[in-house]
C-alpha atoms as a PDB file:
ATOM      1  CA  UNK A   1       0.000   0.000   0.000  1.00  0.00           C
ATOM      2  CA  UNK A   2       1.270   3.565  -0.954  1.00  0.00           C
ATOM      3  CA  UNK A   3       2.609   5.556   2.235  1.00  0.00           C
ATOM      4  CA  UNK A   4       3.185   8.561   0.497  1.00  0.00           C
ATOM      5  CA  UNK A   5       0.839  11.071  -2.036  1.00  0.00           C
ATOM      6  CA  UNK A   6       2.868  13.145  -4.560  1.00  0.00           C
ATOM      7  CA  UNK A   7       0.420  15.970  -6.298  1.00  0.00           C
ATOM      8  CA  UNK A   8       1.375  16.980  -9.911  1.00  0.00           C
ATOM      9  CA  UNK A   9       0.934  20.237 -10.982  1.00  0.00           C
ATOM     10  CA  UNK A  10       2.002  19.634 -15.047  1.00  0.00           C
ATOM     11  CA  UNK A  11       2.629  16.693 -17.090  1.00  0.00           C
ATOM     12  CA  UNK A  12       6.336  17.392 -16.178  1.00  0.00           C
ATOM     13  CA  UNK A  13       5.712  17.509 -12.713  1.00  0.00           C
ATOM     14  CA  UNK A  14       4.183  13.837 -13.278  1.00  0.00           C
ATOM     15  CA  UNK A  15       6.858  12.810 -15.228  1.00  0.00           C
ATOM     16  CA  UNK A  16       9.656  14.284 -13.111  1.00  0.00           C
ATOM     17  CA  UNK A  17       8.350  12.151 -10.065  1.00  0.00           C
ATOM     18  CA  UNK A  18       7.881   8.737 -11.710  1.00  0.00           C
ATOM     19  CA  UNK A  19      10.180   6.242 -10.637  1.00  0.00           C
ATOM     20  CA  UNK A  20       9.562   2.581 -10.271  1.00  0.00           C
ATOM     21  CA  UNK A  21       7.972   2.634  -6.779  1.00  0.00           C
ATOM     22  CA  UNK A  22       5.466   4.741  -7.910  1.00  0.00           C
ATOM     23  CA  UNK A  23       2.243   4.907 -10.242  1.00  0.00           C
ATOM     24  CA  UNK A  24      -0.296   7.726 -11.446  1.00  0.00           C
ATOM     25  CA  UNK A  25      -3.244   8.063  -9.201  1.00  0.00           C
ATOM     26  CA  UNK A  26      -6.588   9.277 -11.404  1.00  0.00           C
ATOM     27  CA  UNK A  27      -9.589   8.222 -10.453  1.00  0.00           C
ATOM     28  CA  UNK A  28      -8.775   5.711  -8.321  1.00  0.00           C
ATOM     29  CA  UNK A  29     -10.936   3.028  -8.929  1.00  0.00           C
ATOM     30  CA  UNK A  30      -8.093   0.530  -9.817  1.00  0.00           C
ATOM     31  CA  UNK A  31      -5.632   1.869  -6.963  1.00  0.00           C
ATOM     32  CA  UNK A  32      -7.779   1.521  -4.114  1.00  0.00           C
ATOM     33  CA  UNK A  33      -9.866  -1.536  -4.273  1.00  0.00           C
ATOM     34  CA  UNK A  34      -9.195  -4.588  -2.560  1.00  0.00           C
ATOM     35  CA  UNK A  35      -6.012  -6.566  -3.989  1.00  0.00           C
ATOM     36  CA  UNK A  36      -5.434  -3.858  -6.160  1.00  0.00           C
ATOM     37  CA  UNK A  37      -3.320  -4.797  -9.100  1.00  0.00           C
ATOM     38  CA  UNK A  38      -1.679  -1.643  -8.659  1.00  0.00           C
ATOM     39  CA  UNK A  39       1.769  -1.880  -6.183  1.00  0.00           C
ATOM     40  CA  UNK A  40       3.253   1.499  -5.455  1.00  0.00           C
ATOM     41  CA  UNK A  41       4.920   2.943  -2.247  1.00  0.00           C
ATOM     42  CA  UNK A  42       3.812   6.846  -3.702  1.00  0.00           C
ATOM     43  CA  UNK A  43       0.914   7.910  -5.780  1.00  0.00           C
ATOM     44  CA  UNK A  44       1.201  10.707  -8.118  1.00  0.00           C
ATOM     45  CA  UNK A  45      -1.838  12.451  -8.413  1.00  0.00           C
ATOM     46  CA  UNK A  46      -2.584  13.932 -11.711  1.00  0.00           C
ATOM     47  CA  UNK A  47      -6.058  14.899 -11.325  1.00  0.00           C
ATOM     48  CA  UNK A  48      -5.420  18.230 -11.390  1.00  0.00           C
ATOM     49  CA  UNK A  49      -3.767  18.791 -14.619  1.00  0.00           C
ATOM     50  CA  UNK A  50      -6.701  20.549 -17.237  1.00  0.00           C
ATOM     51  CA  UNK A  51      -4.594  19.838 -20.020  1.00  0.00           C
ATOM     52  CA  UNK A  52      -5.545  15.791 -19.393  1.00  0.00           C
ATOM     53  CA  UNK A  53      -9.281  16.762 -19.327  1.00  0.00           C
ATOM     54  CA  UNK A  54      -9.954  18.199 -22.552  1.00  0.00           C
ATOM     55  CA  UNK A  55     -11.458  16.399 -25.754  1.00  0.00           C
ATOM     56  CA  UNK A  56     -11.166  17.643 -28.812  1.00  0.00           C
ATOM     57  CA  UNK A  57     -10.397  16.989 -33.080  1.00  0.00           C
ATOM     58  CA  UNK A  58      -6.994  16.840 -34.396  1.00  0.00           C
ATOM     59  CA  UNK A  59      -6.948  15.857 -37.553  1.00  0.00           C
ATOM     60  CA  UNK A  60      -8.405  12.339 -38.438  1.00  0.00           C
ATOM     61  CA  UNK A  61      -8.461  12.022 -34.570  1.00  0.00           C
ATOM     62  CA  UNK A  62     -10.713  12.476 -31.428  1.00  0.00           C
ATOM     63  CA  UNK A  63      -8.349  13.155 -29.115  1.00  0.00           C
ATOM     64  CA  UNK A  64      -9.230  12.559 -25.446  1.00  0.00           C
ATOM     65  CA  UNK A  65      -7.703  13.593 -22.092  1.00  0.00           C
ATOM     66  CA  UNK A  66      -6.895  10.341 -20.315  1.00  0.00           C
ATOM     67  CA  UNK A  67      -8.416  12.107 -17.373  1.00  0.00           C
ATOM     68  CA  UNK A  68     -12.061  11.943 -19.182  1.00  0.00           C
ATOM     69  CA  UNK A  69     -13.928   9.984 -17.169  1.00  0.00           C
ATOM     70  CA  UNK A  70     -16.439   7.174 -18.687  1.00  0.00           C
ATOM     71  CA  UNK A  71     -19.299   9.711 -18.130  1.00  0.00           C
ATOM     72  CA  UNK A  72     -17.837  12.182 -19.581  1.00  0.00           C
ATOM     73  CA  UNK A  73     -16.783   9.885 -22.665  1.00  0.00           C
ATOM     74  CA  UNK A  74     -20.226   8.737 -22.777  1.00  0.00           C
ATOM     75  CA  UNK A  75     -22.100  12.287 -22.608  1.00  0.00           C
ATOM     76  CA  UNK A  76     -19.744  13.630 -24.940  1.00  0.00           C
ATOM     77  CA  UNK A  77     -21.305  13.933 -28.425  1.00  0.00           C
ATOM     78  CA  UNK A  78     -17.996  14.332 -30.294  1.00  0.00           C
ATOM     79  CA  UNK A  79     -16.597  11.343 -29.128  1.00  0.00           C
ATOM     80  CA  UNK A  80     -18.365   8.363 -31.413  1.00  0.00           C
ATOM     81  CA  UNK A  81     -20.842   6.435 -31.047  1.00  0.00           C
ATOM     82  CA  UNK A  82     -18.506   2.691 -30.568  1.00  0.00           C
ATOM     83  CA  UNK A  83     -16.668   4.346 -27.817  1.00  0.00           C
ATOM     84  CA  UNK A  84     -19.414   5.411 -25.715  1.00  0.00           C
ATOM     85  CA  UNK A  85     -21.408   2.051 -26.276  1.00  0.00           C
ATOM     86  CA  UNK A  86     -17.625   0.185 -25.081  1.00  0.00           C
ATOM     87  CA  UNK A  87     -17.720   3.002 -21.762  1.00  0.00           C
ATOM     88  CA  UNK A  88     -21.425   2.040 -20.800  1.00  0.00           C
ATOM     89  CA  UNK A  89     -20.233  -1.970 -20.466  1.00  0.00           C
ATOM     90  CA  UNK A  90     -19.519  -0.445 -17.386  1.00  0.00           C
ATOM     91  CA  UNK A  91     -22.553  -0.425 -15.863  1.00  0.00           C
ATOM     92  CA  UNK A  92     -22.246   1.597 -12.612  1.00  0.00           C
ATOM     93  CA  UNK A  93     -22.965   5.302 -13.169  1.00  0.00           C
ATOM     94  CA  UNK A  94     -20.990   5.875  -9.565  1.00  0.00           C
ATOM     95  CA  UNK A  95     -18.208   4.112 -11.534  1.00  0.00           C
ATOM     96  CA  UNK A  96     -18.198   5.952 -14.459  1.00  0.00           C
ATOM     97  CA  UNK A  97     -18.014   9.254 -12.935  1.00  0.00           C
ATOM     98  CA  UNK A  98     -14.736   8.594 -10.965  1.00  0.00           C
ATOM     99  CA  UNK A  99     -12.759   6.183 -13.356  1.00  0.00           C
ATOM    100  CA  UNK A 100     -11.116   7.373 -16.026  1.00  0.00           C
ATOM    101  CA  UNK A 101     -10.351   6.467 -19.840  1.00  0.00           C
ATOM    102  CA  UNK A 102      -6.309   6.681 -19.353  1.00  0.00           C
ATOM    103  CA  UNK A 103      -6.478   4.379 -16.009  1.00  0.00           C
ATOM    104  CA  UNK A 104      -8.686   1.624 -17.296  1.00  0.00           C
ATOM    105  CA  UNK A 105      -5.868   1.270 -19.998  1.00  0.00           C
ATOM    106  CA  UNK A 106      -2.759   2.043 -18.009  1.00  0.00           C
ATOM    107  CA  UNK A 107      -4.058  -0.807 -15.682  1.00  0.00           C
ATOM    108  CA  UNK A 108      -3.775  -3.528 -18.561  1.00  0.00           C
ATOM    109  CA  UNK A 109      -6.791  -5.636 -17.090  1.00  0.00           C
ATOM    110  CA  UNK A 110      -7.624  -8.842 -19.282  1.00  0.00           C
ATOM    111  CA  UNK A 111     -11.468  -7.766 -18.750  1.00  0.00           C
ATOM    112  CA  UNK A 112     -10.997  -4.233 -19.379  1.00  0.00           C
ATOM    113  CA  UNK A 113     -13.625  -2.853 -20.544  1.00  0.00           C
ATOM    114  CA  UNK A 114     -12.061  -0.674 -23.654  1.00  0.00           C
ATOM    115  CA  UNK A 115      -8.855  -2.262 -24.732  1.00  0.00           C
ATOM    116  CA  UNK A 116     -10.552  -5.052 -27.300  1.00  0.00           C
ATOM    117  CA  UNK A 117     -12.481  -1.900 -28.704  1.00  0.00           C
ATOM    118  CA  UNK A 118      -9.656   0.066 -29.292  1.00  0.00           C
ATOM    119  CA  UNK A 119      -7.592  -2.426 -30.454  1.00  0.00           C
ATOM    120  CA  UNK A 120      -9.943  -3.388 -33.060  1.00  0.00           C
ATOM    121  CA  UNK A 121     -10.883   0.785 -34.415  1.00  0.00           C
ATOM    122  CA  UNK A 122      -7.012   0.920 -34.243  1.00  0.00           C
ATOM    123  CA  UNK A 123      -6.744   3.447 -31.896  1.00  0.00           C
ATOM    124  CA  UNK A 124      -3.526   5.162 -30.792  1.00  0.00           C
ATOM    125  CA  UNK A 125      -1.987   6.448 -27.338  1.00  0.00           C
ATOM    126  CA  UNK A 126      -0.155   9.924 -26.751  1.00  0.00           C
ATOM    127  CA  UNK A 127       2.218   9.078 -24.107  1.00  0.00           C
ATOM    128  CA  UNK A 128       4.883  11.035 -22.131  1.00  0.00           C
ATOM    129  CA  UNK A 129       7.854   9.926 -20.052  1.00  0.00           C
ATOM    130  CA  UNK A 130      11.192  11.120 -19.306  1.00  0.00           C
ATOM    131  CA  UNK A 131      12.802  10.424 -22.640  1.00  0.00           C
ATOM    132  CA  UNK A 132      10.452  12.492 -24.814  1.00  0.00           C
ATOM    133  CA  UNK A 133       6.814  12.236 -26.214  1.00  0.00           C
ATOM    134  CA  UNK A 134       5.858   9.269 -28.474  1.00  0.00           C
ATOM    135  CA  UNK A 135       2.616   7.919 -30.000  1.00  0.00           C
ATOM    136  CA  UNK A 136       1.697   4.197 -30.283  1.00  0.00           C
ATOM    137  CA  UNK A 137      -1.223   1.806 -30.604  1.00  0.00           C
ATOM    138  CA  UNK A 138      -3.129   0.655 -27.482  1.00  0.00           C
ATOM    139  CA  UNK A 139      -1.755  -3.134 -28.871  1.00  0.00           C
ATOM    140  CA  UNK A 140       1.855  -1.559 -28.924  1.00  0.00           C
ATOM    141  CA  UNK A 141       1.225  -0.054 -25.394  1.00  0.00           C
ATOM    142  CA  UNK A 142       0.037  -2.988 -23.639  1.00  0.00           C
ATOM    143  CA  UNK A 143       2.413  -5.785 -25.588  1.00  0.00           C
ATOM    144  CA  UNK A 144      -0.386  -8.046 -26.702  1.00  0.00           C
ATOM    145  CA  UNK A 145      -0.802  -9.934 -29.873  1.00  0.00           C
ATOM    146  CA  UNK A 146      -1.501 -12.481 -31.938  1.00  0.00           C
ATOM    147  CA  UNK A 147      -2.605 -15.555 -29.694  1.00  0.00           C
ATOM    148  CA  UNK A 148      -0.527 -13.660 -26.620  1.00  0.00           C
ATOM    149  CA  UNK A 149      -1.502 -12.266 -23.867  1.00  0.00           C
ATOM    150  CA  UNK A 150      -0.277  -8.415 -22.680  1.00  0.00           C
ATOM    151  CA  UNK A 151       3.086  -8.368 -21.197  1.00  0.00           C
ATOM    152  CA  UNK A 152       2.284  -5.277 -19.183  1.00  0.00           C
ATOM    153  CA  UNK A 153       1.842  -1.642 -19.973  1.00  0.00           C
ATOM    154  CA  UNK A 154       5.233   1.022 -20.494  1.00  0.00           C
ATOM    155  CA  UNK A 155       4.569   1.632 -16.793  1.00  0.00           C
ATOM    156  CA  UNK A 156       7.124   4.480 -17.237  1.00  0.00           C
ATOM    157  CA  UNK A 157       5.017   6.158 -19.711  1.00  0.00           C
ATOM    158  CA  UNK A 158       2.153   8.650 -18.179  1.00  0.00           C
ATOM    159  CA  UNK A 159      -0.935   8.623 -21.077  1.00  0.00           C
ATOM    160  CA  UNK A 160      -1.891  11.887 -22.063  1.00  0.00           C
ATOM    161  CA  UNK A 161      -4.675  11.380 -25.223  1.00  0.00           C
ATOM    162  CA  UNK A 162      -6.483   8.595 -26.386  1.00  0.00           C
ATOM    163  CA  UNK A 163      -6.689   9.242 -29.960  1.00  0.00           C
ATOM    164  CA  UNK A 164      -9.776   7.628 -31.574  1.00  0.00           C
ATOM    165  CA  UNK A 165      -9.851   7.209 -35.337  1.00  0.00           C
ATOM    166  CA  UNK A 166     -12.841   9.707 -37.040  1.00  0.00           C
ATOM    167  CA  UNK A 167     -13.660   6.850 -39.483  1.00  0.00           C
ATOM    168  CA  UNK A 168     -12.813   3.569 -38.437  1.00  0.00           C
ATOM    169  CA  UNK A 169     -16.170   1.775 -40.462  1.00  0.00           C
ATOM    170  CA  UNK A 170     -18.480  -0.466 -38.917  1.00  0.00           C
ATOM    171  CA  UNK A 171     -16.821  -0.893 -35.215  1.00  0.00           C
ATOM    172  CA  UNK A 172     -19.451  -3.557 -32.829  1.00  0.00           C
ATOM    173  CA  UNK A 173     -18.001  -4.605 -29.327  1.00  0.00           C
ATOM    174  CA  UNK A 174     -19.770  -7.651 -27.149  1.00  0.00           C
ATOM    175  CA  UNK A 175     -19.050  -8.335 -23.413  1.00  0.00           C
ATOM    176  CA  UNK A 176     -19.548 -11.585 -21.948  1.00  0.00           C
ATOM    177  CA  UNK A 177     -20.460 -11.276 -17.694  1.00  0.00           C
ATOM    178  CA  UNK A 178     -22.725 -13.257 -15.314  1.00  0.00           C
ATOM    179  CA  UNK A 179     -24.447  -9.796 -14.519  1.00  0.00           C
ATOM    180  CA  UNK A 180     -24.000  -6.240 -15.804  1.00  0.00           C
ATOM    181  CA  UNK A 181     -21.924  -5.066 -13.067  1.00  0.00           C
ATOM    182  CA  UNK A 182     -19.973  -7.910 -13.220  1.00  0.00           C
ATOM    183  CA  UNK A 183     -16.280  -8.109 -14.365  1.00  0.00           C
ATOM    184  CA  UNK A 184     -16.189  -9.420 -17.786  1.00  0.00           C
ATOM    185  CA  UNK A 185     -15.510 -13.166 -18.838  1.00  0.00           C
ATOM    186  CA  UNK A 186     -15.090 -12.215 -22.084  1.00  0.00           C
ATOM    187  CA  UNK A 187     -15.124  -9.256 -24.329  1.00  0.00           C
ATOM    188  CA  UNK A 188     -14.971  -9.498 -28.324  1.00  0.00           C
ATOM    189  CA  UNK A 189     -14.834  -6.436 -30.681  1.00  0.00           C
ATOM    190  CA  UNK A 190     -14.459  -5.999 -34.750  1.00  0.00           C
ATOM    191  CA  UNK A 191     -13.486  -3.013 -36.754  1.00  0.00           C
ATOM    192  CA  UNK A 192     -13.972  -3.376 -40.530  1.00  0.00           C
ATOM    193  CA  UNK A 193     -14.536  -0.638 -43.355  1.00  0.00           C
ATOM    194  CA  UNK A 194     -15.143  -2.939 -45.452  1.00  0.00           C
ATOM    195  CA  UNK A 195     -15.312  -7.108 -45.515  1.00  0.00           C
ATOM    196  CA  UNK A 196     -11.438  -6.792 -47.000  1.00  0.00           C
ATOM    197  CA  UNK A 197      -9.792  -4.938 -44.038  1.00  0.00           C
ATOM    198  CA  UNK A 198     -11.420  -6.545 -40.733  1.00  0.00           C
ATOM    199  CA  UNK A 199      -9.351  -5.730 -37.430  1.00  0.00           C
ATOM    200  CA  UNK A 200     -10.481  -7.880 -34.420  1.00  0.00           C
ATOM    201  CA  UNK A 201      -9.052  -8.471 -30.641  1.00  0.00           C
ATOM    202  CA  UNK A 202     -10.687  -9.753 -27.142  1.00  0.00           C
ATOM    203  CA  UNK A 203     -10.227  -9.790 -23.785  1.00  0.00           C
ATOM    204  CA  UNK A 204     -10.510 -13.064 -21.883  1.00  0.00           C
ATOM    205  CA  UNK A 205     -10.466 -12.601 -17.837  1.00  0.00           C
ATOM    206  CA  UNK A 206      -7.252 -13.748 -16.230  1.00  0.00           C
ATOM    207  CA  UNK A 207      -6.014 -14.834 -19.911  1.00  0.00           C
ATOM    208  CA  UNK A 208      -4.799 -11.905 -21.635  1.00  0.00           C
ATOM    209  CA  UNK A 209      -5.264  -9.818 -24.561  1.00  0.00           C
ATOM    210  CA  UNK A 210      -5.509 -11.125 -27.813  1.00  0.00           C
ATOM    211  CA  UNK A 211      -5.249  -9.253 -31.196  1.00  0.00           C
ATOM    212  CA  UNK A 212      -7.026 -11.808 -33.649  1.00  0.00           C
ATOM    213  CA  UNK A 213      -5.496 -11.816 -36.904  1.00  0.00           C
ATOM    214  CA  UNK A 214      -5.923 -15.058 -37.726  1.00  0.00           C
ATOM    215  CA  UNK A 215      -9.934 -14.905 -37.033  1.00  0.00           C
ATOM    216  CA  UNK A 216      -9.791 -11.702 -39.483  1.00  0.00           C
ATOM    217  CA  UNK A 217      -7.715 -13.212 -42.101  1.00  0.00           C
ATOM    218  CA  UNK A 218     -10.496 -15.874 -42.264  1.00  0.00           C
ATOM    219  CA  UNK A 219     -13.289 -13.753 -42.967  1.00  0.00           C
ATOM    220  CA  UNK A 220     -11.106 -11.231 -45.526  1.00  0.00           C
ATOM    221  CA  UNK A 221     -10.290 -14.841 -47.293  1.00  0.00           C
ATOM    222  CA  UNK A 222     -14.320 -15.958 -47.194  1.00  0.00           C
ATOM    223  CA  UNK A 223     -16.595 -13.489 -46.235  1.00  0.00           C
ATOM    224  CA  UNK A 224     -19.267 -16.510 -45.707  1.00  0.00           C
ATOM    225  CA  UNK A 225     -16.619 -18.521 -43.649  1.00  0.00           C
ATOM    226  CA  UNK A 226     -18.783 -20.763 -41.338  1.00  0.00           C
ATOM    227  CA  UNK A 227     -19.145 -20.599 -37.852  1.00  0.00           C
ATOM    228  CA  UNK A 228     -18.233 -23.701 -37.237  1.00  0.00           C
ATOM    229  CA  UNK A 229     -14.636 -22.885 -39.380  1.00  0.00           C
ATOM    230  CA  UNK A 230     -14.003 -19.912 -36.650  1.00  0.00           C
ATOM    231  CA  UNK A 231     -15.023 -21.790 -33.685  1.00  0.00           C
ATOM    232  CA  UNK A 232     -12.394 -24.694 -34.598  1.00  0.00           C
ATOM    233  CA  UNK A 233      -9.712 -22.244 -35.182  1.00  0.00           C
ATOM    234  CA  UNK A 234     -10.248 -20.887 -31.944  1.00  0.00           C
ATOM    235  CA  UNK A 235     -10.279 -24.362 -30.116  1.00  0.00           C
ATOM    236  CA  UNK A 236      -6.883 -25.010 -32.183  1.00  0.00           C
ATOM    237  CA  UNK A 237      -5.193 -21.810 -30.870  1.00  0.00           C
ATOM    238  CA  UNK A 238      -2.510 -23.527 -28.683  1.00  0.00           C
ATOM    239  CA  UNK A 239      -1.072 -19.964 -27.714  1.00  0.00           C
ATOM    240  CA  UNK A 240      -3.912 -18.038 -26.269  1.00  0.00           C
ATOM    241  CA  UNK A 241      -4.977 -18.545 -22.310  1.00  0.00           C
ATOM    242  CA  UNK A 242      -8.618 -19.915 -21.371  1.00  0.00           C
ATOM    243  CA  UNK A 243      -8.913 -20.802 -18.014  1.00  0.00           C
ATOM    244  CA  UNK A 244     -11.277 -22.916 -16.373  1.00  0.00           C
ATOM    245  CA  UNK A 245     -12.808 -21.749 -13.362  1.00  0.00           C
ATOM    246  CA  UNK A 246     -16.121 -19.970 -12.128  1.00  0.00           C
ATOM    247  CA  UNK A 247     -17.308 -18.482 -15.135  1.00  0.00           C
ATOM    248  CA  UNK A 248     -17.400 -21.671 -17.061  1.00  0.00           C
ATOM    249  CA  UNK A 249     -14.533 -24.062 -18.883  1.00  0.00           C
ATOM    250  CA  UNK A 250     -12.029 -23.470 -21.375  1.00  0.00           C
ATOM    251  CA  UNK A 251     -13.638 -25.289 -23.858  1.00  0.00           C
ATOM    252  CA  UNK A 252     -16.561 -23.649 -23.492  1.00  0.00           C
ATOM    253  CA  UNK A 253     -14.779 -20.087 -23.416  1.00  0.00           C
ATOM    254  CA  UNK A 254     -13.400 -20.778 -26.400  1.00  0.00           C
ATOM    255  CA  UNK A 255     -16.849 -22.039 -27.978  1.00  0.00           C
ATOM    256  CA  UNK A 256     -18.266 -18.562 -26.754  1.00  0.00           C
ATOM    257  CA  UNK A 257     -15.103 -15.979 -28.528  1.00  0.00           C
ATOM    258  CA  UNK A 258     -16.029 -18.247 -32.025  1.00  0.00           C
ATOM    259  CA  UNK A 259     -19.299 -17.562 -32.130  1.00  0.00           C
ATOM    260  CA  UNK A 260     -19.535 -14.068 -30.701  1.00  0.00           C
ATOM    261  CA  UNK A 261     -16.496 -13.709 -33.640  1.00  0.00           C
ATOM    262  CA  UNK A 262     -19.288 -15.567 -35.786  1.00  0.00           C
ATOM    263  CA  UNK A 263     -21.955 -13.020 -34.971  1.00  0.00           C
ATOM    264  CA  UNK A 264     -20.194  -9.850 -35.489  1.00  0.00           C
ATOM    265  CA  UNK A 265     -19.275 -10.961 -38.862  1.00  0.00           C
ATOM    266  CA  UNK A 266     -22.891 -11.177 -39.731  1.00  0.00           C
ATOM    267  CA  UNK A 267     -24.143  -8.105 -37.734  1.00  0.00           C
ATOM    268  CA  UNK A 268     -21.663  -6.049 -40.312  1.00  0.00           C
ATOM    269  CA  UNK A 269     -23.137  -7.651 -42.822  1.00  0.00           C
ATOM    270  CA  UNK A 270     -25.877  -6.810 -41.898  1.00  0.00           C
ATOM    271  CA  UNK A 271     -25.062  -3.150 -41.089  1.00  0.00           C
ATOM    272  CA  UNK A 272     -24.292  -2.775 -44.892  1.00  0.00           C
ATOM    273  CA  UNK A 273     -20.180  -3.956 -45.388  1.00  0.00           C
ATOM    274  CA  UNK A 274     -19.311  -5.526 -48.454  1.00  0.00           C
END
């Protein structure tokens, strides 16, 4: 538990203070529940920093303060549609109003509820840390890919933006959960402008992060591929992480991810992709 409580004034006040027994304190909602993923001996506040609060366009990009909270993102009408439909799978309003965009992602959680979405619109990150400013995808940021779960965020790095794509095509997320408030067993999401460029990636509780190239490849190759075809390739995936436990078995978790895959390929279909 964190002894000490550092408040930053800038984003180089942040920066200055981060060393490796310490972590950025937002909203808090990560940091101070029970077995926290989160180990720090000080917390850097940055909740006080404007320039981490403000949304706006740049260029092809929504650009979002990684203080915006998941109200915020949700009430905000220039932020699109996906995003705020991906912020409401968290369904506590008392939630949403204290945790923020740039801490759900910064944490890395398997059932986070915005990394598959983000992977999938291929959405980037505006980070800061001691060495300079860089820009990178959230799959880049987190160290997932294909059948591989996240090897942990740049914990160095302080997020500034979350830069959403202005036209990313037909974007759908699902979330798997025994009940709305709780944490996710499973989240799928796909990203296509059309049925030749599909982008997919899921989040599998306690199993990692999963960018799903091989699931998109077969539906750019045959845009009628069967359900059956995805679900097999899924069961065949030697690399990715299912566990068994509470919220059902491995095989059955991977029986769920092929046909939710299944499904999304139809309901863009559906919306109109060719």
């Amino acid at each position: 538990m964190a002894n000490k409580l550092v408040t930053a004034k800038t984003i180089q006040d942040a920066i200055a203070a981060k060393d490796g027994n310490s972590a950025f304190l937002a909203g808090g909602t990560e940091v101070n529940r029970l077995d926290s993923s989160v180990k720090a001996d000080t917390l850097i506040s940055i909740r006080t920093i404007d320039e981490l609060k403000q949304v706006k366009e740049k260029g092809e990009y929504i650009c979002i303060g990684a203080l915006t909270t998941f109200q915020e993102a949700v009430e905000n009408e220039l932020i699109p549609d996906w995003f705020r439909q991906a912020c409401l799978f968290m369904a506590s309003r008392t939630k949403r109003n204290m945790a923020t965009i740039g801490g759900n992602i910064a944490t890395a959680r398997t059932d986070s509820y915005i990394i598959p979405t983000l992977i999938a619109a291929g959405a980037k990150l505006a980070l800061s840390r001691s060495d300079g400013d860089k820009v990178c995808t959230v799959l880049e940021y987190i160290g997932g890919s294909d059948c591989k779960g996240a090897a942990g965020p740049c914990c160095d790095a302080l997020i500034t933006h979350i830069c959403l794509p202005k036209d990313p095509g037909f974007v759908k997320s699902v979330r798997i959960a025994n009940t709305a408030q709780s944490h996710a067993v499973l989240t799928v999401a796909f990203a296509a402008k059309d049925l030749d460029h599909i982008e997919m990636a899921a989040g599998v509780k306690n199993g990692g992060i999963y960018h799903l190239t091989d699931l998109a490849d077969a539906m750019m190759k045959d845009h009628d591929v069967a359900d059956e075809t995805l679900v097999d390739m899924v069961y065949k995936c030697d690399g990715a992480v299912f566990p068994t436990d509470m919220f059902g078995s491995e095989k059955y978790k991977r029986y769920l991810l092929g046909t939710l895959a299944a499904g999304l390929l139809a309901d863009a279909k559906k919306g109109g992709l060719a």
